[in-house]
C-alpha atoms as a PDB file:
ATOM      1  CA  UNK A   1       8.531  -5.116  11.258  1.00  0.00           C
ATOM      2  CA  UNK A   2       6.179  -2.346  12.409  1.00  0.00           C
ATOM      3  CA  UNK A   3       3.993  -0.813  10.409  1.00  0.00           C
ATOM      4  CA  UNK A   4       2.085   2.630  10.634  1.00  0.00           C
ATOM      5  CA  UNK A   5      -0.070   4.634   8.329  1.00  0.00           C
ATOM      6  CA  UNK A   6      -0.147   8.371   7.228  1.00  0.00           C
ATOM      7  CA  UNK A   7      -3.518  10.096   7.897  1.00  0.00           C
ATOM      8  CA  UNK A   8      -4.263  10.015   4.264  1.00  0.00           C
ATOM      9  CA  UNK A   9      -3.848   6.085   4.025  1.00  0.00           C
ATOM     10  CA  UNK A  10      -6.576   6.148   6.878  1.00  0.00           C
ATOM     11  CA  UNK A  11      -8.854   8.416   5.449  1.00  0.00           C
ATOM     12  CA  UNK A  12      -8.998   6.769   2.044  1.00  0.00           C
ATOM     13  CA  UNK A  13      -9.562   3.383   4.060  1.00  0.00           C
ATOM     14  CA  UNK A  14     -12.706   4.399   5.599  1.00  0.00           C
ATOM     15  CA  UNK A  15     -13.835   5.465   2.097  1.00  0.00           C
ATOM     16  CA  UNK A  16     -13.555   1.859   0.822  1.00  0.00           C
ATOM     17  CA  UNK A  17     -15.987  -0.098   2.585  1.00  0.00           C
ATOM     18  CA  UNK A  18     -16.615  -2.158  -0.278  1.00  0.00           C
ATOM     19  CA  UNK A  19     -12.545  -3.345   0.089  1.00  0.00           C
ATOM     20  CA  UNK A  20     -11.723  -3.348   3.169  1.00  0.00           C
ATOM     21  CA  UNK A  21     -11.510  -6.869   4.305  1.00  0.00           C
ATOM     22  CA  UNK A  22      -9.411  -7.234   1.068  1.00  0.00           C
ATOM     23  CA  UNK A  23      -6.821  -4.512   1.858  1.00  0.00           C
ATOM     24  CA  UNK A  24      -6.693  -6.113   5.548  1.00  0.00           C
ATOM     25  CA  UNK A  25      -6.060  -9.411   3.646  1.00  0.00           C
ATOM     26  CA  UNK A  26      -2.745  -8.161   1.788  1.00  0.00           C
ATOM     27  CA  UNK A  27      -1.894  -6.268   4.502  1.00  0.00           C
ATOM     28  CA  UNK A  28      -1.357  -9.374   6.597  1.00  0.00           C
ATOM     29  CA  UNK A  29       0.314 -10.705   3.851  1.00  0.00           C
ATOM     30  CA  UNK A  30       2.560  -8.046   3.564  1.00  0.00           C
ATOM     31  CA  UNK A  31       3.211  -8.449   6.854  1.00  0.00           C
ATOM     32  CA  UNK A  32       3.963 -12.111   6.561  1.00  0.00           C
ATOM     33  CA  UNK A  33       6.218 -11.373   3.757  1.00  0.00           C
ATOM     34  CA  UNK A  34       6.518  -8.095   2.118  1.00  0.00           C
ATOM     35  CA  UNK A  35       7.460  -9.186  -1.451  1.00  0.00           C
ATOM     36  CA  UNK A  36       5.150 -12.188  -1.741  1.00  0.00           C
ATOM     37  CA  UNK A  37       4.722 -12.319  -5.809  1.00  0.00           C
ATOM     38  CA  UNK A  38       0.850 -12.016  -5.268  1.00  0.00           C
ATOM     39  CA  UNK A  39       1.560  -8.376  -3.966  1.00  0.00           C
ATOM     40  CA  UNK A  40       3.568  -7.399  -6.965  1.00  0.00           C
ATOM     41  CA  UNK A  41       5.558  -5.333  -4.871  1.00  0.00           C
ATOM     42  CA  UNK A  42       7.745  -2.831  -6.964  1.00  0.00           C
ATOM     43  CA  UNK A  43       9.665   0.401  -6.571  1.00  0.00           C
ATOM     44  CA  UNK A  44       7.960   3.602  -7.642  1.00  0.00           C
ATOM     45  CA  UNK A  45       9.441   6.057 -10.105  1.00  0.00           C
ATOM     46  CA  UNK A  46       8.824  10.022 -11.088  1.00  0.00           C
ATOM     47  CA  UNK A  47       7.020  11.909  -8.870  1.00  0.00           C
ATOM     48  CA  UNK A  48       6.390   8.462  -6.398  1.00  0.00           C
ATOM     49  CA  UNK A  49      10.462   7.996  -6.132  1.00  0.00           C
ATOM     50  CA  UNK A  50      11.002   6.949  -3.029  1.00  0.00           C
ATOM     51  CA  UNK A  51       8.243   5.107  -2.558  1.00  0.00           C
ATOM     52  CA  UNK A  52       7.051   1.367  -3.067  1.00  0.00           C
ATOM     53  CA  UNK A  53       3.538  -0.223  -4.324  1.00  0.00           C
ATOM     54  CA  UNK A  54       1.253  -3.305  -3.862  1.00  0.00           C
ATOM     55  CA  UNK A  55      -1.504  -4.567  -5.088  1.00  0.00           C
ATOM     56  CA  UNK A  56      -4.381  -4.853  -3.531  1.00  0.00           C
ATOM     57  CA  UNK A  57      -7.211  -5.656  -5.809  1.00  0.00           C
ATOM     58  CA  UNK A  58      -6.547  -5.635  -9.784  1.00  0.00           C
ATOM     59  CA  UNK A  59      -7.898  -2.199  -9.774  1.00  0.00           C
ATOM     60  CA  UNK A  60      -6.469  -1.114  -6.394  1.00  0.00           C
ATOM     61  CA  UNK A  61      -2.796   0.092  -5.179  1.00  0.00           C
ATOM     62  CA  UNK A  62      -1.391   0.821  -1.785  1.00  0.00           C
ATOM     63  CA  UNK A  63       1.981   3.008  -1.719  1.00  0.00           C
ATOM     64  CA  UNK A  64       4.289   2.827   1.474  1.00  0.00           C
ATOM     65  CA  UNK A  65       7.623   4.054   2.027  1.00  0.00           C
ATOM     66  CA  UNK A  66       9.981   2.169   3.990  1.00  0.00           C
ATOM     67  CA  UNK A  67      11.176   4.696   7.162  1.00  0.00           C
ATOM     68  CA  UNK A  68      13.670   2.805   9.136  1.00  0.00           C
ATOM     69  CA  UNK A  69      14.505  -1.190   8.399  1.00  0.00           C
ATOM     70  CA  UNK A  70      11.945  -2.507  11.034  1.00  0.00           C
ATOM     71  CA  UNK A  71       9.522   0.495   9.946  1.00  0.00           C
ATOM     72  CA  UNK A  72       7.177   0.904   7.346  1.00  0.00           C
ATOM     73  CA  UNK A  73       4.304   3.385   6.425  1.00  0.00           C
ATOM     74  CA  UNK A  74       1.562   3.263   4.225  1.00  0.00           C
ATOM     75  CA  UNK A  75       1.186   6.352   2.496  1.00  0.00           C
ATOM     76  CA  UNK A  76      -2.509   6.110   0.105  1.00  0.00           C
ATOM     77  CA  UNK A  77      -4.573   3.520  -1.190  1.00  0.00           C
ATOM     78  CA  UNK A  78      -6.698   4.513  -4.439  1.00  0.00           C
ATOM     79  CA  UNK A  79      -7.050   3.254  -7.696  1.00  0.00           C
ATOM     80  CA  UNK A  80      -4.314   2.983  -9.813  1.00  0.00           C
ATOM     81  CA  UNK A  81      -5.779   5.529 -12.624  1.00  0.00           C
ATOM     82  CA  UNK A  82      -6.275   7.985  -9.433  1.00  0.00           C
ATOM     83  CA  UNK A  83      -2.309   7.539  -8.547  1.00  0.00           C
ATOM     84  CA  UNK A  84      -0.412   7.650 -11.972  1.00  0.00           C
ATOM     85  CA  UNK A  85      -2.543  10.744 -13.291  1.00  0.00           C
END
């Protein structure tokens, strides 16, 4: 699986310092197995159809959209208040 990330996932990752080694944590274990139950991977719904969410911290959610079968990208991460307003 490859995996590639939209500007905006990058820009909001240099913004959170404070996570970072724990979004490069579930990353790899996304990568390892994308619907590993600690990653509470689901489907998104309303104005996010289309797209699918993990956890990253209990406070923090990455949304990617799946672009070919071998090809993934990560659209945001933010907090989860800041992505279902």
């Amino acid at each position: 699986m490859r995996v590639v990330y939209h500007k905006n996932f990058r820009k909001q990752y240099k913004k959170l310092r404070a996570i970072q080694r724990q979004i490069d944590e579930r990353l790899v274990l996304f990568m390892k197995n994308p619907f590993n139950p600690n990653l509470n991977n689901h489907a998104l719904s309303g104005k996010y159809r289309g797209y699918r969410s993990i956890n990253i911290t209990g406070v923090y959610r990455a949304f990617y959209e799946v672009i070919e079968a071998d090809l993934i990208q990560f659209i945001i991460v933010d907090t989860h208040s800041n992505l279902y307003r």
